[in-house]
N, C-alpha and C. Protein backbone atom coordinates (compact mmCIF):
# COMPACT_ATOMS: atom_id res chain seq x y z
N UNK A 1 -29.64 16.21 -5.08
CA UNK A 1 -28.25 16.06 -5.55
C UNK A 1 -27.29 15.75 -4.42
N UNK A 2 -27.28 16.32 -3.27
CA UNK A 2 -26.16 16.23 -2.06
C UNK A 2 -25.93 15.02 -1.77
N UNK A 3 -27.61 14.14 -2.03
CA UNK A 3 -27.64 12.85 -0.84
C UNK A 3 -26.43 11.68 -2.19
N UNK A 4 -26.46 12.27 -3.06
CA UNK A 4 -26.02 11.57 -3.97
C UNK A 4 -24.51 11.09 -3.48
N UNK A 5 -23.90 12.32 -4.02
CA UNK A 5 -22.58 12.69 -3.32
C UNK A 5 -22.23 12.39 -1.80
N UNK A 6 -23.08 12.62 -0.86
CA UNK A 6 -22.65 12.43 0.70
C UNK A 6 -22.93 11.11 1.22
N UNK A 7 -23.48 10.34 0.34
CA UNK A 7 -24.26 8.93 0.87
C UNK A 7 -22.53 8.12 1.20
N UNK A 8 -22.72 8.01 2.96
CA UNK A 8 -21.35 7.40 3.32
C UNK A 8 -21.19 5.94 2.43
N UNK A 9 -19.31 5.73 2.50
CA UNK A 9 -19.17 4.63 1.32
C UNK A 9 -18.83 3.80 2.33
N UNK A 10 -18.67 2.95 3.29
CA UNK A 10 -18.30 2.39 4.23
C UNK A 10 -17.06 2.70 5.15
N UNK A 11 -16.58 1.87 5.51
CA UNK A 11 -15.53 2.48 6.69
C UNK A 11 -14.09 2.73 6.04
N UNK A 12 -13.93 2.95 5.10
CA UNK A 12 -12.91 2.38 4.35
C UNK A 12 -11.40 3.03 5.44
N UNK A 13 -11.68 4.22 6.08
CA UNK A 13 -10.84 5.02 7.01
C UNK A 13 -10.12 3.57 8.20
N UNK A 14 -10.87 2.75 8.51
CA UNK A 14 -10.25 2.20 9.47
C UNK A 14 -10.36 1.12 9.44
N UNK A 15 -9.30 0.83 7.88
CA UNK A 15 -9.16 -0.51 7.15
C UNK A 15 -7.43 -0.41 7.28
N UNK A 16 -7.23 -1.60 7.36
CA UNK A 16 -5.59 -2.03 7.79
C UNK A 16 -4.83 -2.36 6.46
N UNK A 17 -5.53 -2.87 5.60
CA UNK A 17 -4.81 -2.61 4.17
C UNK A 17 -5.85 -2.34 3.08
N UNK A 18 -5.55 -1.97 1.92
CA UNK A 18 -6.55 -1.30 1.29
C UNK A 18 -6.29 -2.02 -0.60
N UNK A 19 -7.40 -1.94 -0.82
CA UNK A 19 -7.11 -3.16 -2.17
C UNK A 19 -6.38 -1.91 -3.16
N UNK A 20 -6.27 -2.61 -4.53
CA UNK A 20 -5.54 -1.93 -5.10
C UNK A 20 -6.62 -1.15 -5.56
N UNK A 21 -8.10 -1.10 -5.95
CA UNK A 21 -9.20 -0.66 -6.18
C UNK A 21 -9.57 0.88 -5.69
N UNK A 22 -9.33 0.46 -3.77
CA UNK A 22 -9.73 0.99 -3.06
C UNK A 22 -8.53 2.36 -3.02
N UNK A 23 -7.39 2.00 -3.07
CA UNK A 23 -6.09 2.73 -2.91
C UNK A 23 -6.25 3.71 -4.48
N UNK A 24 -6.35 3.18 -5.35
CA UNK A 24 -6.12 4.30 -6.39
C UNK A 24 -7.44 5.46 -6.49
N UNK A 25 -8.48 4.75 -6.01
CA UNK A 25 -9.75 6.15 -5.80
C UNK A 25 -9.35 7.13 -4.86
N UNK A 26 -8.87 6.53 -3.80
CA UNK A 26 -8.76 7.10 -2.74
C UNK A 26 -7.25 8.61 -3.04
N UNK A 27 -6.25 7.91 -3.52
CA UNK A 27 -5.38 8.82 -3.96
C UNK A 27 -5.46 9.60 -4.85
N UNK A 28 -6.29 9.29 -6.07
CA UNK A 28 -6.97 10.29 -6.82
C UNK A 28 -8.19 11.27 -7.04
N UNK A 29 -9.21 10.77 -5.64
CA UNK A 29 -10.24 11.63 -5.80
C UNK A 29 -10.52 11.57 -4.36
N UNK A 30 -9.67 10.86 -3.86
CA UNK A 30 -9.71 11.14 -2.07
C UNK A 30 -11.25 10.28 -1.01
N UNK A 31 -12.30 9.80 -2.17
CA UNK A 31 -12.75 8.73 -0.95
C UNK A 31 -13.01 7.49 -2.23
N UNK A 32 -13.94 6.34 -1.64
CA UNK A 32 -14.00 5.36 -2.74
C UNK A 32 -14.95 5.63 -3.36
N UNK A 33 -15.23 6.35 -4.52
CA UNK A 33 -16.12 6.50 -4.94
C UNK A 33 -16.78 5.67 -6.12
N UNK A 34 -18.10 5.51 -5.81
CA UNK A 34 -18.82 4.47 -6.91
C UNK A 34 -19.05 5.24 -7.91
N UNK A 35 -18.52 5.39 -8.67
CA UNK A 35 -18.75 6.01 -9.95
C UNK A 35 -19.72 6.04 -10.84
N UNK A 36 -19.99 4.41 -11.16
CA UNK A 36 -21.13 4.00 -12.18
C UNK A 36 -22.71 3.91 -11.26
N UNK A 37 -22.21 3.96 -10.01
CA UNK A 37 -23.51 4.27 -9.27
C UNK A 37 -24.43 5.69 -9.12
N UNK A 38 -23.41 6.58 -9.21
CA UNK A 38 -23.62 8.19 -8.98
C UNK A 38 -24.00 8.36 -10.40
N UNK A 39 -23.33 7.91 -11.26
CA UNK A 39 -23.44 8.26 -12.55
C UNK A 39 -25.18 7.61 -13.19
N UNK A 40 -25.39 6.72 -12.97
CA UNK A 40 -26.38 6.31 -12.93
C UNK A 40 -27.69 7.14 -12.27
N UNK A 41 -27.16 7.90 -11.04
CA UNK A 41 -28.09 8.30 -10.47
C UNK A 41 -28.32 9.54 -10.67
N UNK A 42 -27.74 10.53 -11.31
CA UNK A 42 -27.59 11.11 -12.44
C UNK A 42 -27.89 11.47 -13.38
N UNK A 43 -28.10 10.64 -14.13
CA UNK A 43 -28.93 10.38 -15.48
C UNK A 43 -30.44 10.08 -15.48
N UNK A 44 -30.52 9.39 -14.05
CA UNK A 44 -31.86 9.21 -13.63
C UNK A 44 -32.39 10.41 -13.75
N UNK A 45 -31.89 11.49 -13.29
CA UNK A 45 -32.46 12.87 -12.78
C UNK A 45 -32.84 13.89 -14.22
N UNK A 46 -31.80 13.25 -15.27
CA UNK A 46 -31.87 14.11 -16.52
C UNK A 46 -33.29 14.40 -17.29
N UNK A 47 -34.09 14.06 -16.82
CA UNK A 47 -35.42 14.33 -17.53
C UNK A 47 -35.57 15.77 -17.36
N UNK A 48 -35.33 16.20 -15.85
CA UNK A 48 -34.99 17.74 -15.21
C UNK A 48 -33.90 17.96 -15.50
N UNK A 49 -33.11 18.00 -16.44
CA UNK A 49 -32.03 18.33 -16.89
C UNK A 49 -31.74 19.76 -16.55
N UNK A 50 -30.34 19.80 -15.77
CA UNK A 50 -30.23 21.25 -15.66
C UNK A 50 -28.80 21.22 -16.17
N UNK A 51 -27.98 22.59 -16.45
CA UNK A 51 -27.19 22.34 -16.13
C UNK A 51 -25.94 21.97 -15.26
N UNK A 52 -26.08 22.08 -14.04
CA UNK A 52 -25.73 21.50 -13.32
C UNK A 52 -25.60 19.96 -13.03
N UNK A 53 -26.36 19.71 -13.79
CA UNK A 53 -26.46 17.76 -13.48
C UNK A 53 -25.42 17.07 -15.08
N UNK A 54 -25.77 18.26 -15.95
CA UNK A 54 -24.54 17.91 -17.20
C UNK A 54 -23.21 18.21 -16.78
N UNK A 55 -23.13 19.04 -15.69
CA UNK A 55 -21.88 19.73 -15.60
C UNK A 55 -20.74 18.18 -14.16
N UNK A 56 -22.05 17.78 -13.55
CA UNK A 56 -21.63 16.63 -12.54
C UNK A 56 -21.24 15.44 -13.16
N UNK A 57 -21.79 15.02 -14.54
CA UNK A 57 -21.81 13.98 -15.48
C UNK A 57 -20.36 14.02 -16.03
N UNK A 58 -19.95 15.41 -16.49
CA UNK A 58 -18.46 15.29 -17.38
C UNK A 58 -17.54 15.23 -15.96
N UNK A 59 -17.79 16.21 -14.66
CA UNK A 59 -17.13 16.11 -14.03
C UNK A 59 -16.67 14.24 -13.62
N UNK A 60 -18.06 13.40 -13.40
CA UNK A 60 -17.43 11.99 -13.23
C UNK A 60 -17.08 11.47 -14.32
N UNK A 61 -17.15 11.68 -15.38
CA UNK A 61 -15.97 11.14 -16.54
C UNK A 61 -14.96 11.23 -16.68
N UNK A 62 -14.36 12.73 -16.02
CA UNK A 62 -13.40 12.58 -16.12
C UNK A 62 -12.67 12.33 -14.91
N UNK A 63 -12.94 12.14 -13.73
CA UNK A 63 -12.73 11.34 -12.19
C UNK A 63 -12.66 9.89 -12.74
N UNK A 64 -13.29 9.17 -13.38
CA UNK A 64 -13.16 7.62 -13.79
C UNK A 64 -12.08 7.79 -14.69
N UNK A 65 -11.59 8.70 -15.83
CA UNK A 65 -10.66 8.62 -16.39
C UNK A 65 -9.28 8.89 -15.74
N UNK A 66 -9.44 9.59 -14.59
CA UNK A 66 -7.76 9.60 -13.62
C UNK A 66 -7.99 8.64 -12.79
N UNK A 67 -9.12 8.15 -12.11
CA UNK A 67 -8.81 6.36 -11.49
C UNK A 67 -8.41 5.62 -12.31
N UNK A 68 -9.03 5.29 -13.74
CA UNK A 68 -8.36 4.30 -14.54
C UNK A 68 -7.16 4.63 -14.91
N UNK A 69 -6.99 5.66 -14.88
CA UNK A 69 -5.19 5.52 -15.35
C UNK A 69 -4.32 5.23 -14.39
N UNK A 70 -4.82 5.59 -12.87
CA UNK A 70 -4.04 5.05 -11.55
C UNK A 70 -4.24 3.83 -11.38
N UNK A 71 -5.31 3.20 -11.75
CA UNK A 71 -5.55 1.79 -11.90
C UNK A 71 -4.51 0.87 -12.68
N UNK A 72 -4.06 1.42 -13.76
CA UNK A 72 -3.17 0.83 -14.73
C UNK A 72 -1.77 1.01 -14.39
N UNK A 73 -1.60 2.44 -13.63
CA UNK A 73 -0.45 2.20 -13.23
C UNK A 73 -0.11 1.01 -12.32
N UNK A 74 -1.15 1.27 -10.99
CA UNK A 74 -0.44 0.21 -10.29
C UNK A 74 -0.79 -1.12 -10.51
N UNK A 75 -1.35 -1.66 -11.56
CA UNK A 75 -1.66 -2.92 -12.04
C UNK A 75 -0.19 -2.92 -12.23
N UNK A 76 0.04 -2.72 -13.20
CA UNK A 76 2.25 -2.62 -13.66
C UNK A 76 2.96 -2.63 -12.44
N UNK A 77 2.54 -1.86 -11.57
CA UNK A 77 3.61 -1.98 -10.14
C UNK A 77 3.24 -2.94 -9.62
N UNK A 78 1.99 -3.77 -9.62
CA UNK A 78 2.07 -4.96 -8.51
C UNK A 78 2.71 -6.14 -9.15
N UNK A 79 2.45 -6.02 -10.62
CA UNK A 79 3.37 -7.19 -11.32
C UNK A 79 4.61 -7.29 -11.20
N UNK A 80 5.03 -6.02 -10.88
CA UNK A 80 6.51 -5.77 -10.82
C UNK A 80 7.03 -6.15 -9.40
N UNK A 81 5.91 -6.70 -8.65
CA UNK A 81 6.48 -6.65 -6.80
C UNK A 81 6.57 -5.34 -6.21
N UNK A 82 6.14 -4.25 -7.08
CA UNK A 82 6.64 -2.76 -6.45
C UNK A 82 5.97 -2.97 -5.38
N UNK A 83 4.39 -3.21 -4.98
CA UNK A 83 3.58 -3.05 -4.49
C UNK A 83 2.55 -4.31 -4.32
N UNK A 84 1.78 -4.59 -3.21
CA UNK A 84 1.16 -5.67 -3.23
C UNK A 84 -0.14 -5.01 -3.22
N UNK A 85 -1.49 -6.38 -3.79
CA UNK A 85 -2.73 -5.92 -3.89
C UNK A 85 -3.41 -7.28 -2.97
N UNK A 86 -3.92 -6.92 -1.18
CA UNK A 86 -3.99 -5.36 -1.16
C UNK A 86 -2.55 -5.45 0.00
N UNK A 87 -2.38 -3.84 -0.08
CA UNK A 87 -1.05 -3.48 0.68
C UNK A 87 -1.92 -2.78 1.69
N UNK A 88 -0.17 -1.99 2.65
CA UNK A 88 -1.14 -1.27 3.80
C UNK A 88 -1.10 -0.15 3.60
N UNK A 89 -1.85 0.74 3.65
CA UNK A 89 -2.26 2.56 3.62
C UNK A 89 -1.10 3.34 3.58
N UNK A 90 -0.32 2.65 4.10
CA UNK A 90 1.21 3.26 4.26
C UNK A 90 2.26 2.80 2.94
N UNK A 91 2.11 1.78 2.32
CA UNK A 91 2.69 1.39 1.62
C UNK A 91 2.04 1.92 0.06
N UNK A 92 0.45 2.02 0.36
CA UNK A 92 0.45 2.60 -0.96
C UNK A 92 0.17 3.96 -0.78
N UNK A 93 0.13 4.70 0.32
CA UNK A 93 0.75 6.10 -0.13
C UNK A 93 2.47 6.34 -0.33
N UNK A 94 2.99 5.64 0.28
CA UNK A 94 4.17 5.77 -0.42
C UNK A 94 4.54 5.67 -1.92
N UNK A 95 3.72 4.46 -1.96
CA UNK A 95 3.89 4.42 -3.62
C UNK A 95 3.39 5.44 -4.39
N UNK A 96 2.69 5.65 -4.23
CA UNK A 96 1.82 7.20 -4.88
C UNK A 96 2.71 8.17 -5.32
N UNK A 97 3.41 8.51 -3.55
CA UNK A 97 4.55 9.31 -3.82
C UNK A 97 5.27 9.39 -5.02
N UNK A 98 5.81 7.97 -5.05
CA UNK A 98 6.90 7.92 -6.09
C UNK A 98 6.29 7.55 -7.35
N UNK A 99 4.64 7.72 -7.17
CA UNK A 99 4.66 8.09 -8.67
C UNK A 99 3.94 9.61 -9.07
N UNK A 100 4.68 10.51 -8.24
CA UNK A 100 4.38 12.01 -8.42
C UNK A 100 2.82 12.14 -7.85
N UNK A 101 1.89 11.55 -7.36
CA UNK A 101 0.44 11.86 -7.13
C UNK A 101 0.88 12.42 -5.46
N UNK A 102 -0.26 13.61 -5.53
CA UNK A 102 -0.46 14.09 -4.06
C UNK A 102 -1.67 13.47 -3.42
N UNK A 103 -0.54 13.57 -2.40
CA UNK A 103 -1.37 12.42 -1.13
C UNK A 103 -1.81 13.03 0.07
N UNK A 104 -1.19 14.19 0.16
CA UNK A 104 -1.35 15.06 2.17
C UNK A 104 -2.88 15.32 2.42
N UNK A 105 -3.96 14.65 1.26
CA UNK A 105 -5.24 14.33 1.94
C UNK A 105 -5.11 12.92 2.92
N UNK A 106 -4.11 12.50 2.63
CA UNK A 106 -4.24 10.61 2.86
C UNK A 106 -2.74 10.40 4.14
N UNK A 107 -2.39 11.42 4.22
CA UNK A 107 -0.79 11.39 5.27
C UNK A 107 -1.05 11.16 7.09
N UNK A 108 -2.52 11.07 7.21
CA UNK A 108 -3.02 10.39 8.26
C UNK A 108 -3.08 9.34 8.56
N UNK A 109 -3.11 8.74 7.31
CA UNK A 109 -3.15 7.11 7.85
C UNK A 109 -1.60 6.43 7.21
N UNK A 110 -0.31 6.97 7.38
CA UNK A 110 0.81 6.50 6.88
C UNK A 110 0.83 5.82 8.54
N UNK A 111 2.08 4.63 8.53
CA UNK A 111 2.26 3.99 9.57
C UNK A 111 0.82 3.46 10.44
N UNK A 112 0.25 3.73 9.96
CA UNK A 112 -1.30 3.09 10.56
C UNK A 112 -1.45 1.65 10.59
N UNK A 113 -1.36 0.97 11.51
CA UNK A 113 -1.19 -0.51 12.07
C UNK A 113 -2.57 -1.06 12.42
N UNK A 114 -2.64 -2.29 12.38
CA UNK A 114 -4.02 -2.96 12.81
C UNK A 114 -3.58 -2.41 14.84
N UNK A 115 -4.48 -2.85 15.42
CA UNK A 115 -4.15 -2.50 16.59
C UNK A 115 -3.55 -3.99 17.06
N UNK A 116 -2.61 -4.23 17.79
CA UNK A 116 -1.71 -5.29 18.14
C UNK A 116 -2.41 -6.09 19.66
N UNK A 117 -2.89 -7.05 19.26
CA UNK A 117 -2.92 -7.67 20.57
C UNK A 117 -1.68 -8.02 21.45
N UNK A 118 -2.02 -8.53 22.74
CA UNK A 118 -0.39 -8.65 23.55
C UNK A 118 -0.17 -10.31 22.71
N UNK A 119 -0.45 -10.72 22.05
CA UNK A 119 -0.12 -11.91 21.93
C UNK A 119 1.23 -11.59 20.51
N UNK A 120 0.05 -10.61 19.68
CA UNK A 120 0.74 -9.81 18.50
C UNK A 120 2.45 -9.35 19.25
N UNK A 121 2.49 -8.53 20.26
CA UNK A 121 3.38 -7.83 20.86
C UNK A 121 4.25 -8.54 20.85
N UNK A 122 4.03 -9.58 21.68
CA UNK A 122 5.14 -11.28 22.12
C UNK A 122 5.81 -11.35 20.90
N UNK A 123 4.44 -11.94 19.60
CA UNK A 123 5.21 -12.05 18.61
C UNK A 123 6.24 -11.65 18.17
N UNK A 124 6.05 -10.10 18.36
CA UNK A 124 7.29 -9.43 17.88
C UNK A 124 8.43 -9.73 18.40
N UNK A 125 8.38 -9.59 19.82
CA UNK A 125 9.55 -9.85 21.00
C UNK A 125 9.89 -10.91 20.65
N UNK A 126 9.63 -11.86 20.75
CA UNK A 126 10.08 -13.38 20.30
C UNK A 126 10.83 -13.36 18.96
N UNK A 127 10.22 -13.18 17.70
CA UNK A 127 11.35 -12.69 16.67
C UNK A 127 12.56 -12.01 16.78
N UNK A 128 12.25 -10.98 17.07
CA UNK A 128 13.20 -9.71 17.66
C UNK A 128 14.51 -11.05 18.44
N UNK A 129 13.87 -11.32 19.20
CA UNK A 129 15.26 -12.26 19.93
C UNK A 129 16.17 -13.15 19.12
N UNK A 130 14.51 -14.07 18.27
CA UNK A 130 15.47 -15.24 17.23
C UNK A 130 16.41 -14.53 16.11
N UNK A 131 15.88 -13.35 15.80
CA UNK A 131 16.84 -12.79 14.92
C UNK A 131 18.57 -12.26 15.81
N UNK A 132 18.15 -11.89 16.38
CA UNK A 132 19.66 -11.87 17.87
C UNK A 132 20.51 -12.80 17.65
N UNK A 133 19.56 -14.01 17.66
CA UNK A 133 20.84 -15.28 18.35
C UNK A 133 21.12 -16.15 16.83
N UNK A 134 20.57 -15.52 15.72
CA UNK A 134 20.08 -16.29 14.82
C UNK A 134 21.37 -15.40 13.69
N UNK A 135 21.55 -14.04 13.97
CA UNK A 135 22.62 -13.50 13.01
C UNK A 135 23.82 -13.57 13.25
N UNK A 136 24.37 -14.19 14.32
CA UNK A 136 25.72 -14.71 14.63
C UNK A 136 26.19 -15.72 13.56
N UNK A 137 24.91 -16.73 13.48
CA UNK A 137 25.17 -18.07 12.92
C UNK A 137 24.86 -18.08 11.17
N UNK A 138 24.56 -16.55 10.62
CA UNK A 138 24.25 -16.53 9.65
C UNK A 138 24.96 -15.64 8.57
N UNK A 139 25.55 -15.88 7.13
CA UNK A 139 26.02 -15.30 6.53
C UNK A 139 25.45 -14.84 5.10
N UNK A 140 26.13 -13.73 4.63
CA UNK A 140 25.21 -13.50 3.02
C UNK A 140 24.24 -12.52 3.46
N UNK A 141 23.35 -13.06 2.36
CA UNK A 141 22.13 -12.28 2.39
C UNK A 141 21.28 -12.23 3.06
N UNK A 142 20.79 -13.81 3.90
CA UNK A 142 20.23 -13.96 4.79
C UNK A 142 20.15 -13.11 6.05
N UNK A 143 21.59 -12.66 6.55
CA UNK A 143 22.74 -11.58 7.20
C UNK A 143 22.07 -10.46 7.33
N UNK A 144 22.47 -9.84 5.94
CA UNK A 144 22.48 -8.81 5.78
C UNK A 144 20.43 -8.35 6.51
N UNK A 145 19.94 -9.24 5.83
CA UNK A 145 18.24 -8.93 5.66
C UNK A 145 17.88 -8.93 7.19
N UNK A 146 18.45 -9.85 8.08
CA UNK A 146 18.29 -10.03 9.46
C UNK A 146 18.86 -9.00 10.21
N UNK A 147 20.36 -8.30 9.76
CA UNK A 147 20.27 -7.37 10.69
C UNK A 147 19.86 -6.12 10.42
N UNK A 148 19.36 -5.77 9.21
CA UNK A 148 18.30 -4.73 9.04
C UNK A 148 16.75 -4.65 8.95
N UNK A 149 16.60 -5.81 9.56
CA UNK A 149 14.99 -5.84 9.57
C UNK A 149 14.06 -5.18 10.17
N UNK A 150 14.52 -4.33 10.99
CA UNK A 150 13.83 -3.07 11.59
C UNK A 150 13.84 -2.18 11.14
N UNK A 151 14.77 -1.95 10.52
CA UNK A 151 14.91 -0.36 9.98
C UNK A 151 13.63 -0.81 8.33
N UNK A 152 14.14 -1.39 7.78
CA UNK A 152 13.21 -1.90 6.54
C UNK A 152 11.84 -1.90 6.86
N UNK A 153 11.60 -2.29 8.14
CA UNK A 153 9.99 -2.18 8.55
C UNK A 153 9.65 -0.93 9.14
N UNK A 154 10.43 -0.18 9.22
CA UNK A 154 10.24 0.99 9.42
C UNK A 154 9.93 1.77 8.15
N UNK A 155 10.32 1.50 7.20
CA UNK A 155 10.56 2.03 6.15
C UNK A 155 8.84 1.38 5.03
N UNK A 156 9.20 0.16 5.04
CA UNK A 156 7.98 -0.50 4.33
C UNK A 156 7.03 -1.37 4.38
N UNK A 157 6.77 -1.02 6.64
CA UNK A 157 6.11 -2.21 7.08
C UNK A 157 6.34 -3.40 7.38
N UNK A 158 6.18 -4.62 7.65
CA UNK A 158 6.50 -5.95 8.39
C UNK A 158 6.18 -6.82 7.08
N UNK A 159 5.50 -6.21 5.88
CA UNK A 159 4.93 -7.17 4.67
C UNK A 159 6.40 -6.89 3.57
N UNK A 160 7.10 -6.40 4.06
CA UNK A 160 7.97 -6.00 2.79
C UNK A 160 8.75 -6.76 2.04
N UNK A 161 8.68 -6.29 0.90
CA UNK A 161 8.89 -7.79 -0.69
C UNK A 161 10.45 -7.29 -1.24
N UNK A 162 10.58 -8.32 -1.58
CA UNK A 162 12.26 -8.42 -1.97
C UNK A 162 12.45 -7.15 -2.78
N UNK A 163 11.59 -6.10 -3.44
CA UNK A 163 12.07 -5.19 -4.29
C UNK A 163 11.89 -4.26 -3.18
N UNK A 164 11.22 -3.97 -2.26
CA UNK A 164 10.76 -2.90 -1.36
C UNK A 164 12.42 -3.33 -0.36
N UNK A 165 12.92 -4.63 0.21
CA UNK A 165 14.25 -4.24 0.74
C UNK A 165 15.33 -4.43 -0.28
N UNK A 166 15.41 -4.71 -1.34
CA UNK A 166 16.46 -4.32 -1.68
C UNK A 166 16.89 -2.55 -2.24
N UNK A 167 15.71 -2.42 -2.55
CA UNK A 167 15.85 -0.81 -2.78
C UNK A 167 15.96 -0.36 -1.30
N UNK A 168 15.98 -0.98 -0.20
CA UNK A 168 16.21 -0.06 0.98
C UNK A 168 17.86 -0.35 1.34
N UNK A 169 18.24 -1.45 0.90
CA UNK A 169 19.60 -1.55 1.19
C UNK A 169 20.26 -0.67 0.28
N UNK A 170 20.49 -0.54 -1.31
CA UNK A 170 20.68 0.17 -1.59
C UNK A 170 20.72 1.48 -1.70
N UNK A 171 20.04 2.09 -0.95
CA UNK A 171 19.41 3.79 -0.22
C UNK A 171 20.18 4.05 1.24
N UNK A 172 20.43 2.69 1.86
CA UNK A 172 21.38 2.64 3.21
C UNK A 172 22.44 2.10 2.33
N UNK A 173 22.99 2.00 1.28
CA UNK A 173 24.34 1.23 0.72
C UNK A 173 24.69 0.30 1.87
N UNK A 174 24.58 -0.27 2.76
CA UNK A 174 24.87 -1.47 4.12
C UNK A 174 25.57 -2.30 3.48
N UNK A 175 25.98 -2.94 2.48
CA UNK A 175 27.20 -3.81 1.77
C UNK A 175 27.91 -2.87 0.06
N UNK A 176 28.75 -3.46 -0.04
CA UNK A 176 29.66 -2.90 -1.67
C UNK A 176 28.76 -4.09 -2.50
N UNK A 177 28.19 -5.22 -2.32
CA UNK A 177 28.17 -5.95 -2.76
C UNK A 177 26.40 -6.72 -3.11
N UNK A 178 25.25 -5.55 -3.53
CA UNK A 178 24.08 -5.91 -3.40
C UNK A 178 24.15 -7.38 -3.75
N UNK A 179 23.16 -7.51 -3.21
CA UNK A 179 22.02 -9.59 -3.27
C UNK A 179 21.55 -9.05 -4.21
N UNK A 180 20.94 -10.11 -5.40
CA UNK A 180 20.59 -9.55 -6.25
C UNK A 180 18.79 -9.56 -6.30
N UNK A 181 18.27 -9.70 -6.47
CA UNK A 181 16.74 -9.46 -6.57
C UNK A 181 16.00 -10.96 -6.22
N UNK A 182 16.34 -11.28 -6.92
CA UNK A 182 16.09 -13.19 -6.85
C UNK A 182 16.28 -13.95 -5.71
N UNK A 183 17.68 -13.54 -4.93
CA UNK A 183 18.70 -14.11 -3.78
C UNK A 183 17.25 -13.48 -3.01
N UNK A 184 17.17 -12.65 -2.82
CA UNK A 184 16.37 -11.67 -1.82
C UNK A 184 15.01 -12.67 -1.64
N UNK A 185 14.40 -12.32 -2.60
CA UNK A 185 12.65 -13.11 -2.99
C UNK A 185 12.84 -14.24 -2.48
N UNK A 186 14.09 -15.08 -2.77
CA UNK A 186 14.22 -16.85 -2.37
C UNK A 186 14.33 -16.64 -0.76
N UNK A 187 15.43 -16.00 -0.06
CA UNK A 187 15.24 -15.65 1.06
C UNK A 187 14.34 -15.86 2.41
N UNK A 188 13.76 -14.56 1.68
CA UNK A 188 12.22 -14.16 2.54
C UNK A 188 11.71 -15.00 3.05
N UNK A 189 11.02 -16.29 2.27
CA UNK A 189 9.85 -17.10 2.57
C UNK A 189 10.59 -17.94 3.59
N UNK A 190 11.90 -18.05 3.27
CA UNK A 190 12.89 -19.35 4.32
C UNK A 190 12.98 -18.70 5.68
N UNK A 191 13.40 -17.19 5.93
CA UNK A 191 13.10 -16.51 7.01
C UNK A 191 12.09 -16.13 7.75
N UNK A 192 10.75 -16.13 6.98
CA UNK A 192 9.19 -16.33 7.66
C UNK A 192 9.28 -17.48 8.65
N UNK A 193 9.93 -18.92 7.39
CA UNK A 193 9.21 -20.27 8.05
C UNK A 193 9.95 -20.75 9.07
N UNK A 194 10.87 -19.66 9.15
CA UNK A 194 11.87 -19.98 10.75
C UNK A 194 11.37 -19.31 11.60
N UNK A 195 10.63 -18.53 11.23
CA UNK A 195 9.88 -16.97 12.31
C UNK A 195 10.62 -16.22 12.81
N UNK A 196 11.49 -15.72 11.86
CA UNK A 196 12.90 -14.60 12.09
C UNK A 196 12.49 -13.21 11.78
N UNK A 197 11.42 -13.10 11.29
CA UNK A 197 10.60 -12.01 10.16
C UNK A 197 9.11 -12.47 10.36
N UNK A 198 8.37 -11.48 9.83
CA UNK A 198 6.76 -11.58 9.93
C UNK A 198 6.38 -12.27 8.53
């Protein structure tokens, strides 16, 4: 029975973003677990039926029934832009958060970054500057998104989607006058292809 349960699932610990698959096992039963594999292996055993091996069987039924329902949730949140599939470890334990699931098995890997080459580093520095010389000459929303782009990536990473900063501007109130959701999304991609933003 142990080898069943302990048979390592791959590295999934020192993965830089995590699918939407991988993220809802992980927040609900804490590693990735193959379900229909164990379960399978399982049933194999039932000829020796004990109880204990009936009692492991309902237990993974009902472990597949709280992944699939975390599954469905965040199917709805990625449609919604809440969340991307896949996001980073940090982004979907946040999300978790805010949808009431406990996570302080998973609060190790929040802010957890690929490791940055110096070329990565530059990158940054080099943005970091164009955004400098680049928000003088810029008004609106464009503005606004440029001179909070640190704090926002602080907040929701360097991948963050027009619903992840506009809910951060609104949480910093930084204008009377929100961008509206759309303004934001159109934005973004124009500020990538200048390399003002990641």
């Amino acid at each position: 029975m142990a080898e069943i349960f302990d048979k390592p699932l791959g590295h999934w610990d020192s993965f830089d973003s995590w699918s939407l698959d991988l993220a809802c096992k992980l927040v609900t039963v804490g590693y990735p677990a193959d379900l229909e594999v164990r379960e399978k292996a399982l049933k194999d055993l039932l000829p020796d039926t004990t109880t204990g091996i009936v009692s492991s069987l309902a237990s993974l039924s009902a472990m597949k029934q709280v992944i699939n329902r975390a599954r469905d949730i965040a199917q709805t949140s990625v449609a919604a832009a809440e969340i991307k599939d896949p996001d980073t470890p940090t982004n979907w334990i946040k999300w978790a958060k805010g949808k009431n699931y406990k996570v302080a098995h998973l609060e190790r890997y929040i802010s957890q970054a690929p490791n940055e080459s110096a070329t990565d580093e530059r990158s940054k520095k080099v943005r970091a500057a164009l955004r400098a010389k680049a928000v003088p000459n810029t008004r609106g929303c464009k503005r606004i998104i440029l001179e909070n782009w640190d704090a926002i990536c602080k907040e929701y990473g360097p991948a963050a989607d027009g619903t992840q900063v506009l809910r951060w501007l609104k949480n910093a109130k930084v204008c009377e006058r929100m961008p509206a959701l759309k303004t934001i999304r159109n934005h973004l991609p124009q500020l990538k292809t200048q390399n003002l933003i990641p």
